[in-house]
Each structure stands twice: as structure tokens, then as C-alpha cells.
C-alpha atoms as a PDB file:
ATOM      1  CA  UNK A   1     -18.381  -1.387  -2.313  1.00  0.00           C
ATOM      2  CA  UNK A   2     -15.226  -3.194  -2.603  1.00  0.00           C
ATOM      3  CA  UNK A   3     -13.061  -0.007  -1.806  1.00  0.00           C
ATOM      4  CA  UNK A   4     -13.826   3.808  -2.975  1.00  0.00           C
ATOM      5  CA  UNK A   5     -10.749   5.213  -4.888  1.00  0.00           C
ATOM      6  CA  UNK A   6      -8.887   8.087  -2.531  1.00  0.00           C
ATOM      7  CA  UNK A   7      -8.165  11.435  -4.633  1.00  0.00           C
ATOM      8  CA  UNK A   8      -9.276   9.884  -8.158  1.00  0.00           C
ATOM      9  CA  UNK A   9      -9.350  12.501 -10.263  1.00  0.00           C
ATOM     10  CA  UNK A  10      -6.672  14.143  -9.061  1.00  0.00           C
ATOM     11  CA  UNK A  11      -4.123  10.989  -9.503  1.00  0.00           C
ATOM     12  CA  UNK A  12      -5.637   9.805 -12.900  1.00  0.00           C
ATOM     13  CA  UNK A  13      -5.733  13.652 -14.460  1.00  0.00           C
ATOM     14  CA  UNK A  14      -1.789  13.680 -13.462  1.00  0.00           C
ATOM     15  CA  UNK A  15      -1.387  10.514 -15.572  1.00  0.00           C
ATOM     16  CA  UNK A  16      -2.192  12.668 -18.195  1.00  0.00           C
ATOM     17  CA  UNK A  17      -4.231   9.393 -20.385  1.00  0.00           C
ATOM     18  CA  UNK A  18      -5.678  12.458 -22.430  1.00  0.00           C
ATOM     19  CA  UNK A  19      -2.785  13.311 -23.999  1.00  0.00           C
ATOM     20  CA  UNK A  20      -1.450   9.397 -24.457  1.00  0.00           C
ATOM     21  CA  UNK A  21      -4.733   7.688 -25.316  1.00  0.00           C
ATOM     22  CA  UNK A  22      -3.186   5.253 -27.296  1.00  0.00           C
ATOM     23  CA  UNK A  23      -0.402   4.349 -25.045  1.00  0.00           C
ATOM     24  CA  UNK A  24       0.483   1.647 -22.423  1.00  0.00           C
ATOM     25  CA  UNK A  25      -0.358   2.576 -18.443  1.00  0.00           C
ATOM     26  CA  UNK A  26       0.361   0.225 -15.670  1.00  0.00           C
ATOM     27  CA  UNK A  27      -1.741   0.651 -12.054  1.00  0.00           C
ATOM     28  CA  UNK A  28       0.484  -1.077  -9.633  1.00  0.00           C
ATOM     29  CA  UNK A  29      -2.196  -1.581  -6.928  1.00  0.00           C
ATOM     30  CA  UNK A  30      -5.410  -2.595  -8.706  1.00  0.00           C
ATOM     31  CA  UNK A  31      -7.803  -2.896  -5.509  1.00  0.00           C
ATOM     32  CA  UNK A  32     -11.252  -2.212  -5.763  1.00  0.00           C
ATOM     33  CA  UNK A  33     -10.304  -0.709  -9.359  1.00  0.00           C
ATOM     34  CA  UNK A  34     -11.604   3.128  -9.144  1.00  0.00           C
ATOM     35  CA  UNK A  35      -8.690   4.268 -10.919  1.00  0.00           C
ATOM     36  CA  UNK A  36      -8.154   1.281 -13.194  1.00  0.00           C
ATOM     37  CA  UNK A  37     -11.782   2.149 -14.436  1.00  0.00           C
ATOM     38  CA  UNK A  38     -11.283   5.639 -14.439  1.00  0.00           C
ATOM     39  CA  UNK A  39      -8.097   5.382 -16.983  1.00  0.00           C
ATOM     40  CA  UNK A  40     -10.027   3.416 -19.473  1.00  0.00           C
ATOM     41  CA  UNK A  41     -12.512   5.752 -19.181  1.00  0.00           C
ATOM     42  CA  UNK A  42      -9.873   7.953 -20.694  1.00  0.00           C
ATOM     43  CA  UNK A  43      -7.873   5.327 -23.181  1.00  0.00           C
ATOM     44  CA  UNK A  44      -8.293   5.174 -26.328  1.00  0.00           C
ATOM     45  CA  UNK A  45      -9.400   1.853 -28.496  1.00  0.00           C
ATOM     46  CA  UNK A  46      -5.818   0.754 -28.713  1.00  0.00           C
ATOM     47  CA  UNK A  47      -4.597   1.699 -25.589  1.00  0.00           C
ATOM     48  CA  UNK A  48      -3.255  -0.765 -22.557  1.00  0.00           C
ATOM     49  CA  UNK A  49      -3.515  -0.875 -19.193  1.00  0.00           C
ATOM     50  CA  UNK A  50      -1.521  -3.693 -17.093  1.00  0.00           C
ATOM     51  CA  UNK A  51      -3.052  -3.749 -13.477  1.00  0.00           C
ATOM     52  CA  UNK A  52      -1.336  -5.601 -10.621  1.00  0.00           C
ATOM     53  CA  UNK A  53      -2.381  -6.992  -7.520  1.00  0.00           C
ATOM     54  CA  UNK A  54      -1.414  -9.898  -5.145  1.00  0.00           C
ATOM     55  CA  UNK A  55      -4.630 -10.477  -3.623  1.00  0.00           C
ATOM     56  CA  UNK A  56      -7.095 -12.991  -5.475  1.00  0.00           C
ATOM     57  CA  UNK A  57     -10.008 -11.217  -4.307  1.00  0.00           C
ATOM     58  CA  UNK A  58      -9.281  -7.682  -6.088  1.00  0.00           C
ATOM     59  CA  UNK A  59      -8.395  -9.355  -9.362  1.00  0.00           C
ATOM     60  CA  UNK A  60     -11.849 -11.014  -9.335  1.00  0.00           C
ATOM     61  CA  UNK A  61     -12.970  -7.436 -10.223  1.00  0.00           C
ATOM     62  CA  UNK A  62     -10.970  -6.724 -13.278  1.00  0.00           C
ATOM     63  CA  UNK A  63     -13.716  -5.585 -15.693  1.00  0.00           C
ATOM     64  CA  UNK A  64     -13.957  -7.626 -18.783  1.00  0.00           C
ATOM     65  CA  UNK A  65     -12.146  -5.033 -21.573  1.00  0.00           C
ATOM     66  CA  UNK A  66      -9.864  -6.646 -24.401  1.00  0.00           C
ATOM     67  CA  UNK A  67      -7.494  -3.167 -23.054  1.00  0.00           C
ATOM     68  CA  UNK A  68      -6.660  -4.437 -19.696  1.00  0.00           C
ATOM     69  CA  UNK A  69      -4.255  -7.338 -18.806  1.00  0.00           C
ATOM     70  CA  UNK A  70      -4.523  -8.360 -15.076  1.00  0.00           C
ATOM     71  CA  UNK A  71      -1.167  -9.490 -13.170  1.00  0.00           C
ATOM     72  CA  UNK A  72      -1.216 -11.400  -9.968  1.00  0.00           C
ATOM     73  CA  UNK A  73       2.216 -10.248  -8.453  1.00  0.00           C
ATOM     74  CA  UNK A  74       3.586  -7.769  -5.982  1.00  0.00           C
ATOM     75  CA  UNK A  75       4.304  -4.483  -7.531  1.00  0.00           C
ATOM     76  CA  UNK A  76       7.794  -5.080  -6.951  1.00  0.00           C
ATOM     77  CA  UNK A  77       8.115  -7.170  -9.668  1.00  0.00           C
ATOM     78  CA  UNK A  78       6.643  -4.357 -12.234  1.00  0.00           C
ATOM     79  CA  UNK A  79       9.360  -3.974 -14.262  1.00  0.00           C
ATOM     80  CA  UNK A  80      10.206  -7.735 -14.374  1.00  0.00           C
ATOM     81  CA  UNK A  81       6.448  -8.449 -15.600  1.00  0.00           C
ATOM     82  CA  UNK A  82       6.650  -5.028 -18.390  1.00  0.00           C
ATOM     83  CA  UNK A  83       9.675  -6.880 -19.703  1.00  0.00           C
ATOM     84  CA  UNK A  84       7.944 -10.267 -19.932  1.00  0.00           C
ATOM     85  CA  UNK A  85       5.227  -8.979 -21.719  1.00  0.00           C
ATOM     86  CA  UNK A  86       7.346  -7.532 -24.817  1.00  0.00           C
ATOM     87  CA  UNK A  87       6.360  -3.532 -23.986  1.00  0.00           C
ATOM     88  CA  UNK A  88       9.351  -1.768 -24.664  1.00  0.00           C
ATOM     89  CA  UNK A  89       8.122   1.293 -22.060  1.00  0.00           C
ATOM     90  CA  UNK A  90       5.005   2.769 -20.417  1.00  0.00           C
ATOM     91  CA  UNK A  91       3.698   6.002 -20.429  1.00  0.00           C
ATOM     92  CA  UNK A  92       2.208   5.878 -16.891  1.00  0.00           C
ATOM     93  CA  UNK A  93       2.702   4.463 -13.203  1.00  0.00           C
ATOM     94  CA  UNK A  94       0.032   4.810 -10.720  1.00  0.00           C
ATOM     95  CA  UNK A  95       0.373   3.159  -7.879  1.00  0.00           C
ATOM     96  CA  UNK A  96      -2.421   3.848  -4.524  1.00  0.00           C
ATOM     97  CA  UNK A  97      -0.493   2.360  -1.441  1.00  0.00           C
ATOM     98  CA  UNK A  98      -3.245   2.390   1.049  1.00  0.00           C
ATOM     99  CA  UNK A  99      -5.200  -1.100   2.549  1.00  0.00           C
ATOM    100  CA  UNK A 100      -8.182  -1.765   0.810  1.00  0.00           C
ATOM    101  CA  UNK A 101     -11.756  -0.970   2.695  1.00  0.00           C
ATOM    102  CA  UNK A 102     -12.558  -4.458   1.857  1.00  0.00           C
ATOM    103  CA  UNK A 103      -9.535  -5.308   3.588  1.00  0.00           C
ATOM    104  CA  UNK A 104     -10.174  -3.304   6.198  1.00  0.00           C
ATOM    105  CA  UNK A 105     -13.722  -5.092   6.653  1.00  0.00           C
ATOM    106  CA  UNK A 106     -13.189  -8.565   6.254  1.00  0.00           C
ATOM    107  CA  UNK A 107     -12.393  -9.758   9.780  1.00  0.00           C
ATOM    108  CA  UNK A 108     -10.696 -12.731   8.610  1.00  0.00           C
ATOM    109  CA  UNK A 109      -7.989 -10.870   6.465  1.00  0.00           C
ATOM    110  CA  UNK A 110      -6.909  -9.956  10.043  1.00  0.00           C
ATOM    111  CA  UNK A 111      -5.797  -6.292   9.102  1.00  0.00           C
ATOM    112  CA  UNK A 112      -8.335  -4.763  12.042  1.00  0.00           C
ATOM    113  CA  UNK A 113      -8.681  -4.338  15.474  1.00  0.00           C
ATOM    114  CA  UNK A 114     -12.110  -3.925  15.458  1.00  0.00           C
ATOM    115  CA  UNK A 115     -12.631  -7.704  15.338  1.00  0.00           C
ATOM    116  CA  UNK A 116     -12.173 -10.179  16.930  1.00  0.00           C
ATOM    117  CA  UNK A 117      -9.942 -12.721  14.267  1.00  0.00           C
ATOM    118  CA  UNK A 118      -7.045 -14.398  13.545  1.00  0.00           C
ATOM    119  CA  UNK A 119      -4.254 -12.322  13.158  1.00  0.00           C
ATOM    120  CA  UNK A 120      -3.382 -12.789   9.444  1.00  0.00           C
ATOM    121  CA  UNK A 121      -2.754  -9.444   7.653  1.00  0.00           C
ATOM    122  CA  UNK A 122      -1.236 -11.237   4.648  1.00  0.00           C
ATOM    123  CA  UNK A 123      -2.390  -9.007   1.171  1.00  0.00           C
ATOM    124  CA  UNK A 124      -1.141 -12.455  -0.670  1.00  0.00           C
ATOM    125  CA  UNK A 125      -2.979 -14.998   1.088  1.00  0.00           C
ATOM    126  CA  UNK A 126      -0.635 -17.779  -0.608  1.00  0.00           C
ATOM    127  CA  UNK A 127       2.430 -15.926   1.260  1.00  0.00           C
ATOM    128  CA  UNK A 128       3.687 -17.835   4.521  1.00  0.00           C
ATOM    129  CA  UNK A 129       4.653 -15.586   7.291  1.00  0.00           C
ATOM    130  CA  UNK A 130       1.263 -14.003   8.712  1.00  0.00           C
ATOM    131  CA  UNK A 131       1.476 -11.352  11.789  1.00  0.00           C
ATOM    132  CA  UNK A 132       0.733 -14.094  14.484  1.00  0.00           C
ATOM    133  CA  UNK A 133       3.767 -15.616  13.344  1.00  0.00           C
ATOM    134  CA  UNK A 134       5.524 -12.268  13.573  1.00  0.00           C
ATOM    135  CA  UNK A 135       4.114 -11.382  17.505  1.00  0.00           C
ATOM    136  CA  UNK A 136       4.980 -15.270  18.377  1.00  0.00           C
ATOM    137  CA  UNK A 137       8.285 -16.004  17.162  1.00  0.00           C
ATOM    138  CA  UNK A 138      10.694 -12.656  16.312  1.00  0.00           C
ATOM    139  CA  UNK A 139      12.324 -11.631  19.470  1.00  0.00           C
ATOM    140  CA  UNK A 140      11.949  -8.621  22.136  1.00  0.00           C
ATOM    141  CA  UNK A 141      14.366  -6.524  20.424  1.00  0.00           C
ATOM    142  CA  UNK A 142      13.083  -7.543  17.222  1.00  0.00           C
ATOM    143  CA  UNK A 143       9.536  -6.796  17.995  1.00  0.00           C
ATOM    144  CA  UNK A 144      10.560  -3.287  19.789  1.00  0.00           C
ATOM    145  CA  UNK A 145      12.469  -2.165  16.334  1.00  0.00           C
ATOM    146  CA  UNK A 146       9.609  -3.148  14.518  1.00  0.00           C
ATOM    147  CA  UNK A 147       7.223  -1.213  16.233  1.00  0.00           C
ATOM    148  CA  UNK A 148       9.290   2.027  16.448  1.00  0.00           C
ATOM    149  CA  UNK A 149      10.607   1.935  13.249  1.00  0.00           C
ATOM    150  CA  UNK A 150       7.259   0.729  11.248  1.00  0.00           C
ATOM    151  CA  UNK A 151       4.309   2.064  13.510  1.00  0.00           C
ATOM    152  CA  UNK A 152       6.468   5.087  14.901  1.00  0.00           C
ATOM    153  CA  UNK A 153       5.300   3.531  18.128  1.00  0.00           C
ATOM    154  CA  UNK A 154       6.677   5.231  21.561  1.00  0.00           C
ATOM    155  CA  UNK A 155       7.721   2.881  24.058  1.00  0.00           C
ATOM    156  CA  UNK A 156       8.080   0.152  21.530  1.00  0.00           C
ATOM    157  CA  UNK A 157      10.948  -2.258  23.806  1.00  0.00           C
ATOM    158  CA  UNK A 158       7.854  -2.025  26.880  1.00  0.00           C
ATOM    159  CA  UNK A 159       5.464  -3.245  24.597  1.00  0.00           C
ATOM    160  CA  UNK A 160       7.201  -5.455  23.289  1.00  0.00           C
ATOM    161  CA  UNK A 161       8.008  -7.152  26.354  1.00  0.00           C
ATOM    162  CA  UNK A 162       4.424  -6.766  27.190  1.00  0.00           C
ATOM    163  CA  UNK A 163       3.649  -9.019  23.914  1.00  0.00           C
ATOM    164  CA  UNK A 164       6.647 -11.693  24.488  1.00  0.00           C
ATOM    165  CA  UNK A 165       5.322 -11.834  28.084  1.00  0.00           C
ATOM    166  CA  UNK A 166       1.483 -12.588  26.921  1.00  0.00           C
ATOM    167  CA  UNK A 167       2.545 -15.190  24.676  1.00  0.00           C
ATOM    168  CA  UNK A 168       4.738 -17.018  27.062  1.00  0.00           C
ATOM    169  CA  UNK A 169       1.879 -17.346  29.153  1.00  0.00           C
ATOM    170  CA  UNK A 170      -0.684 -18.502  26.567  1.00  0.00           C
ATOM    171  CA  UNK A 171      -1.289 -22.520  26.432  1.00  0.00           C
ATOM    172  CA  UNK A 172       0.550 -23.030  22.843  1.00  0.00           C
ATOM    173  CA  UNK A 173       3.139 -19.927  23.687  1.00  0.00           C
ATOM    174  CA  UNK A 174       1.454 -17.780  20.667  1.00  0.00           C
ATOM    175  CA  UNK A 175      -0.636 -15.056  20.059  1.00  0.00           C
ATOM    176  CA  UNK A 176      -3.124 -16.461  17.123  1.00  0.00           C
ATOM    177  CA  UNK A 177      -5.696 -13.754  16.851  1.00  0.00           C
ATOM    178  CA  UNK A 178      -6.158  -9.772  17.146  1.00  0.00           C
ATOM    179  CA  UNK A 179      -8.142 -10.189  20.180  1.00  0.00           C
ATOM    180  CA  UNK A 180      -5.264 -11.904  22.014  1.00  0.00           C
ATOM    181  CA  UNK A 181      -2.930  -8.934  20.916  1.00  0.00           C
ATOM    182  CA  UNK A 182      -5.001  -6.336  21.983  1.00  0.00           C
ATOM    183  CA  UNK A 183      -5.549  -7.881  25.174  1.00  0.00           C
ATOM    184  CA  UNK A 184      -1.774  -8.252  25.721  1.00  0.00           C
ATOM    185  CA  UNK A 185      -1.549  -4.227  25.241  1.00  0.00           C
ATOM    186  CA  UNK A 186      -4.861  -3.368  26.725  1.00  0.00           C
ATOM    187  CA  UNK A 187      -3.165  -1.716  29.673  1.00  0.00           C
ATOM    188  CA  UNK A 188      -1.222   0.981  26.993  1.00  0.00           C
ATOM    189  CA  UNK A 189      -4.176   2.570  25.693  1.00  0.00           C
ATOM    190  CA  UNK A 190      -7.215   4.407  27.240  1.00  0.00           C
ATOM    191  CA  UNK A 191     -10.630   4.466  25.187  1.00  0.00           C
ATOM    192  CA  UNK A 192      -9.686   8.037  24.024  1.00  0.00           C
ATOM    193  CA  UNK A 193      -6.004   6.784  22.506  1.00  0.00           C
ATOM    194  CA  UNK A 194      -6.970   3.298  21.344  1.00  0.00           C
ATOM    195  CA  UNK A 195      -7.784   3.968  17.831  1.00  0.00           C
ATOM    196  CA  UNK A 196      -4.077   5.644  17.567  1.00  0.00           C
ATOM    197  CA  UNK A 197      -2.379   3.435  19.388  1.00  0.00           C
ATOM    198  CA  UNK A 198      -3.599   0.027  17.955  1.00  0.00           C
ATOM    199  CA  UNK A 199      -3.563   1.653  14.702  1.00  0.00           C
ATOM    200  CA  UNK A 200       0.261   2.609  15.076  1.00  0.00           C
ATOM    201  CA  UNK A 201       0.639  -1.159  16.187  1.00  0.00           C
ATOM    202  CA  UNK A 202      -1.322  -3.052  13.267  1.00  0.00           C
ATOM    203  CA  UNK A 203      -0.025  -0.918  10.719  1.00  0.00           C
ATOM    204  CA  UNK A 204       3.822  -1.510  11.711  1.00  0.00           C
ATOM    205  CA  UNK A 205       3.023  -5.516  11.224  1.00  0.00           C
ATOM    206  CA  UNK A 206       0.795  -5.302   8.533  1.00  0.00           C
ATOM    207  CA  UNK A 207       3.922  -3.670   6.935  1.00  0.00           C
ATOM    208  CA  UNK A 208       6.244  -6.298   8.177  1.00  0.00           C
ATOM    209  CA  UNK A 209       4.292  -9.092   6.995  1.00  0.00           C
ATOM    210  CA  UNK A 210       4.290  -7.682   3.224  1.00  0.00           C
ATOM    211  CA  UNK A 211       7.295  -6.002   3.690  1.00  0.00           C
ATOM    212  CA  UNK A 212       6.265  -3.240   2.263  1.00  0.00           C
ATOM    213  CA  UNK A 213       9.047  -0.787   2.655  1.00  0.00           C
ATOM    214  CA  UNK A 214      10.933  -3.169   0.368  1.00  0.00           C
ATOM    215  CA  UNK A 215       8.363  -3.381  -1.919  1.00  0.00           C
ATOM    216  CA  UNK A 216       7.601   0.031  -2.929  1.00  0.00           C
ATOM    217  CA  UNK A 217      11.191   0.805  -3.042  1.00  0.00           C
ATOM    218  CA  UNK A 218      11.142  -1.754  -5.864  1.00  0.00           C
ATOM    219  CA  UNK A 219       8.541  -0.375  -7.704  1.00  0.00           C
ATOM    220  CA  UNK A 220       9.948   2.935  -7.370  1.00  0.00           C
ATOM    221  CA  UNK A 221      12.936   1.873  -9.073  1.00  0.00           C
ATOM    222  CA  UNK A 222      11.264  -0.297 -11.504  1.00  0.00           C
ATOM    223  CA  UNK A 223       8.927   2.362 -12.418  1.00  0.00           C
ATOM    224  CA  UNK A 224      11.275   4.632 -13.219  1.00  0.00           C
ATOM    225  CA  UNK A 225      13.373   2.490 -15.686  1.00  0.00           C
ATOM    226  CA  UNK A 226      10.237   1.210 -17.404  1.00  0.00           C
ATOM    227  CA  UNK A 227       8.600   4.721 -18.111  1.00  0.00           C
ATOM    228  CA  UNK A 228       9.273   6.508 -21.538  1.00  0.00           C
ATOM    229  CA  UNK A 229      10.716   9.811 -21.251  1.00  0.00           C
ATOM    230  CA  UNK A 230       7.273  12.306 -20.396  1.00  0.00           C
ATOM    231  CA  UNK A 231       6.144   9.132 -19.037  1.00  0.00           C
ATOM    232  CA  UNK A 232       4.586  10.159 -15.487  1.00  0.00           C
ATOM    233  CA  UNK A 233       5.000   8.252 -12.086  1.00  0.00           C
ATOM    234  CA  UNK A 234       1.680   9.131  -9.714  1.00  0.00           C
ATOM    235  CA  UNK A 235       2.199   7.710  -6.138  1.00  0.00           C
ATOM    236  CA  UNK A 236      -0.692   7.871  -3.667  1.00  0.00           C
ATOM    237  CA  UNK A 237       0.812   7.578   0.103  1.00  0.00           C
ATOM    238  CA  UNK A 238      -1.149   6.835   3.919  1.00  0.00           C
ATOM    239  CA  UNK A 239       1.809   7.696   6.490  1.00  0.00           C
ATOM    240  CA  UNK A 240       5.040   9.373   7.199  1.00  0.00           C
ATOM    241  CA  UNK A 241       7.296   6.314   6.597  1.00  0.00           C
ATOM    242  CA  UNK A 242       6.300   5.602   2.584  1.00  0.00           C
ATOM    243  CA  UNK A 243       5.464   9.327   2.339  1.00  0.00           C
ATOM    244  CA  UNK A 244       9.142   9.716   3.158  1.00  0.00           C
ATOM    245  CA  UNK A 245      10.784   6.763   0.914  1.00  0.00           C
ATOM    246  CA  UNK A 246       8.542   8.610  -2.017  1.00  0.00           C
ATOM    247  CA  UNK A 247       9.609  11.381  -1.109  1.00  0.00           C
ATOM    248  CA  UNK A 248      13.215  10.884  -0.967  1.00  0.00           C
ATOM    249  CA  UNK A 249      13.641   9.042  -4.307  1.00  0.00           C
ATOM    250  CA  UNK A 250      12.428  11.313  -5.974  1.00  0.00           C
ATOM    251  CA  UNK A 251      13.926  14.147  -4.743  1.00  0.00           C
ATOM    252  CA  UNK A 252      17.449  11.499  -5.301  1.00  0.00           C
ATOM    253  CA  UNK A 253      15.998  11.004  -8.912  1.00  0.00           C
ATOM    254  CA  UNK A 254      15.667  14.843  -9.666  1.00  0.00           C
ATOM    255  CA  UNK A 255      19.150  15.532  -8.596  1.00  0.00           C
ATOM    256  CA  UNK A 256      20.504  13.051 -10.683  1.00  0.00           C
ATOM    257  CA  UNK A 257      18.853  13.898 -13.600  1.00  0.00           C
ATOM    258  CA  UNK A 258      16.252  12.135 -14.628  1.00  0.00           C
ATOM    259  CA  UNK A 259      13.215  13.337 -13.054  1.00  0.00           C
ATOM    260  CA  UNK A 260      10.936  16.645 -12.612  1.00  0.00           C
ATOM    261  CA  UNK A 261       8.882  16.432  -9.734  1.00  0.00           C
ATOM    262  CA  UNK A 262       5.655  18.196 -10.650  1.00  0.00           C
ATOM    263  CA  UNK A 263       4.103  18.672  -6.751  1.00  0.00           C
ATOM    264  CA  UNK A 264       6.532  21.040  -4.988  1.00  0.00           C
ATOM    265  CA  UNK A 265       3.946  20.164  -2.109  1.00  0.00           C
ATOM    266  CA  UNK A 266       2.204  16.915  -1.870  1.00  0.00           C
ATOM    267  CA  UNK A 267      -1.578  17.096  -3.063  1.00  0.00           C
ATOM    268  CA  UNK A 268      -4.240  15.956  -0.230  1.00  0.00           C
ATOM    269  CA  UNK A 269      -7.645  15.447  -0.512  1.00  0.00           C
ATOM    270  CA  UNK A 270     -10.352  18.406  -0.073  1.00  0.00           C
ATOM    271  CA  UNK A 271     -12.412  18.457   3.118  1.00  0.00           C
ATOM    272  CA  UNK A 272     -14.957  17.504   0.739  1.00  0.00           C
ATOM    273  CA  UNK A 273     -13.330  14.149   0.083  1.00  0.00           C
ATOM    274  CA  UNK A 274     -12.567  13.470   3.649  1.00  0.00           C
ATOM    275  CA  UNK A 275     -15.871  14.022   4.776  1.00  0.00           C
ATOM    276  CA  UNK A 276     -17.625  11.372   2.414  1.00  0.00           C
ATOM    277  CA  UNK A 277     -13.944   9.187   2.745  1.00  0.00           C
ATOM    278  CA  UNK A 278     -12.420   9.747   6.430  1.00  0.00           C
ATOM    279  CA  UNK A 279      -9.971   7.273   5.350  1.00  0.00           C
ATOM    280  CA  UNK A 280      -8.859   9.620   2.690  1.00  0.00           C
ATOM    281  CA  UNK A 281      -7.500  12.001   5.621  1.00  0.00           C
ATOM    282  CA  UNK A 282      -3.950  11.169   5.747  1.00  0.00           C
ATOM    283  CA  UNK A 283      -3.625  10.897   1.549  1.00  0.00           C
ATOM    284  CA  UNK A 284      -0.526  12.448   0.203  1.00  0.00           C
ATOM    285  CA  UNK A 285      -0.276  12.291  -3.958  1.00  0.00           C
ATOM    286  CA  UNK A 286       3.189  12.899  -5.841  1.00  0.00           C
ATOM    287  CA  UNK A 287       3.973  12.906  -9.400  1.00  0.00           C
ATOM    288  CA  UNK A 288       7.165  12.905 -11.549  1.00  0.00           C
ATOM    289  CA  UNK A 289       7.549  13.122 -14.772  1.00  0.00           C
ATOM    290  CA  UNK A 290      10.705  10.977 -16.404  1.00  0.00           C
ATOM    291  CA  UNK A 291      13.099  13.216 -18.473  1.00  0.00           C
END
């Protein structure tokens, strides 16, 4: 399985398809397409569905239905793409931030510790900078800001010295694969903190590399001026950091006007879910409506 969709009924029933069958959805994230599939479940025969994804490899599983038109792009550039395609508005955003399982799993995408590979983490494999770049060339204070401010990651300037003092010492002066990096940090964790801690660490340049902070803040924004009023904007978050950026515009969007955000709390998975998915466990879903 290419990736098993985190709280799908939930997220697709909030779309609210049912009730627009014959109107125009956009998933921002295609991935292993569990929600994609799920909406045309739902879509009538004259419905649309515009899917987006910068990786190569999810897009080869767009299922073949004259309903769905497949975008290779960041989701940053939603709006941009809804305007070159001539629709006027959509009637749905939903947009599933986490990492793919097959992501996850492929050791040469880079994106785990658990192999031993070169440290890539790219989700558009034609993009340049990769995270050995980022570990070999930005700067101790650079690194440390990264790490505390991305991966919420204590002690961030000693590791970071830790990491600029590895890679001084290694024959080409770079860190090139995951196994190098943990090796440079090996003396921060213990076997009973290592999943945290490396976790805390990958994710903080895994968001770096794809700038991702940037990104959904664009598609927040583009969202939201693309949507027809009732249109609804369902946003699946992983951690604190996009929780909070999610979080934040729309509560900025509501006071202004032009929102109504239908989860007072955020919706998270049952224990049901997270037994079958344990990387369901730290799913948060919100959903606006546009006024």
C-alpha cells in the first residue's frame, strides 16, 4: 500500500461532496489517493476534482476517471493553477499535510532514520537543495534556529555544533547520508529517546528542504480566495508548528469576516484508527467554511 488515508471519512464527509455532487473539489496533497478516491466515490457524473502533488511517484496513481485532472505542482501554487484552468471557484479544499508511508519506506527518499541512505528528503525530486546540503553548508546558528524553531528541538545550538563539528571532520567536509547524521548525534539520544529525538531532528529538515511552513501558508491563502462562498476548506495536520499556522489563519480569517470555523476543537482520530494506523496518532483535522 502506497499510503493508507489518516481520518478519511471524517475529512471527506466535512467536504460535504453530497450536497455539491456536481461541483469542482481540489485535494491539495494527492499521495497515495485515499481521499481523492473517496470524493469521487461521492461526485457526481459532471463533477471535478483537481489533485496536486509534486512527487512523480504519487501522480503515477491517479486513477484513470475523465472527472479528475492531475497537477504536478506544490500546493502553493493552487490558486495560480485554479485560475489557469478557467474555474471561476471551487467548492472544496482538502489538503492532508502528513509524509507519505511510501515516503516514509523508501530508504532512498531519505525522509527516515531507520535506514541507512542518502540524506535526500526532497518531496519534488527535480528540486535542488536536499537535507545533506542543508546539514553541510548552512551555518551553526543557522542549523541551531532550524532545529528549535522546525523540530522544537531542545538544545538545538549543541547539536548543532555537534553536526558542523562531524562534518568538518569527514573526508569531503559533508554529511551525505542519514547514517552519517545520526552518528554525529548518537551521543544525544539513549535507545529509549531515539525515536523522539531523531524524529524532532528529521522532521525540522524535511520541513526546511520543502519549506513547508511557506508552503501551506500559501495554500491557506490561496484556498481561501479560490473557494465559493459555502465552499469548505478541510486541513489535516501532524505537529504543533502547522497545527498552529492552521490554526491561526483561521482564527485571523473568522475575525475578519470571511470564515466560520466549524471544529471549535480539532477532530483526531479514534483509538480505533490509531491502533490499525499508529501514524494517525498525532492527526489534527480543521474545517472552515467560506462566508
Amino acid at each position: 500500500m502506497y499510503h493508507k488515508s489518516v481520518l478519511l471519512k471524517e475529512s471527506v464527509d466535512a467536504l460535504n461532496v453530497e450536497h455539491r455532487r456536481d461541483g469542482i473539489f481540489a485535494d491539495a496533497t494527492f499521495g497515495g489517493g485515499g481521499h481523492s478516491r473517496e470524493i469521487l466515490s461521492r461526485l457526481g457524473a459532471s463533477g471535478r476534482l483537481i489533485v496536486f502533488d509534486q512527487d512523480s511517484q504519487a501522480l503515477s496513481n491517479v486513477p484513470e476517471d475523465e472527472r479528475i485532472t492531475p497537477v504536478r505542482s506544490n500546493f502553493r501554487f493552487l490558486e495560480n493553477h485554479i485560475r489557469f484552468l478557467g474555474i471561476a471557484a471551487l467548492d472544496g479544499v482538502i489538503a492532508d499535510l502528513g509524509v507519505s508511508s511510501h515516503q516514509f519506506d523508501t530508504a532512498e527518499r531519505g525522509f527516515s532514520y531507520r535506514f541507512d541512505s542518502a540524506l535526500d528528503m526532497r518531496m519534488n525530486q527535480d528540486a535542488e537543495l536536499t537535507a545533506a546540503d542543508v546539514v553541510s553548508n548552512y551555518s551553526k546558528e543557522t542549523l541551531a534556529s532550524l532545529l528549535a524553531d522546525y523540530g522544537e528541538v531542545e538544545n538545538s545550538m549543541r547539536i548543532s555544533s555537534a553536526i558542523c563539528s562531524f562534518r568538518e571532520s569527514s573526508p569531503d567536509g559533508r554529511i551525505n547520508t542519514t547514517g552519517q547524521l545520526r552518528k554525529a548525534l548518537e551521543r544525544f539520544f539513549s535507545p529509549n529517546t531515539e525515536r523522539k529525538f531523531l524524529g524532532k531532528v528529521f522532521q525540522a529538515l524535511r520541513i526546511e528542504v520543502n519549506k513547508e511552513i511557506r508552503a501551506l501558508e500559501d495554500l491557506l491563502r490561496g484556498s481561501l480566495n479560490t473557494l465559493h462562498s459555502g465552499g469548505r476548506l478541510v486541513v489535516i495536520t501532524y505537529h504543533s508548528l502547522e497545527d498552529r499556522v492552521v490554526k491561526n489563519f483561521l482564527r485571523d480569517a473568522r475575525a475578519e469576516g470571511k470564515v466560520e470555523i466549524l471544529t471549535k476543537k480539532p477532530v483526531v482520530p479514534t483509538e480505533e484508527e490509531i491502533q490499525a494506523n499508529g501514524r494517525s496518532r498525532s492527526a489534527k483535522l480543521r474545517i472552515a467554511e467560506k462566508k
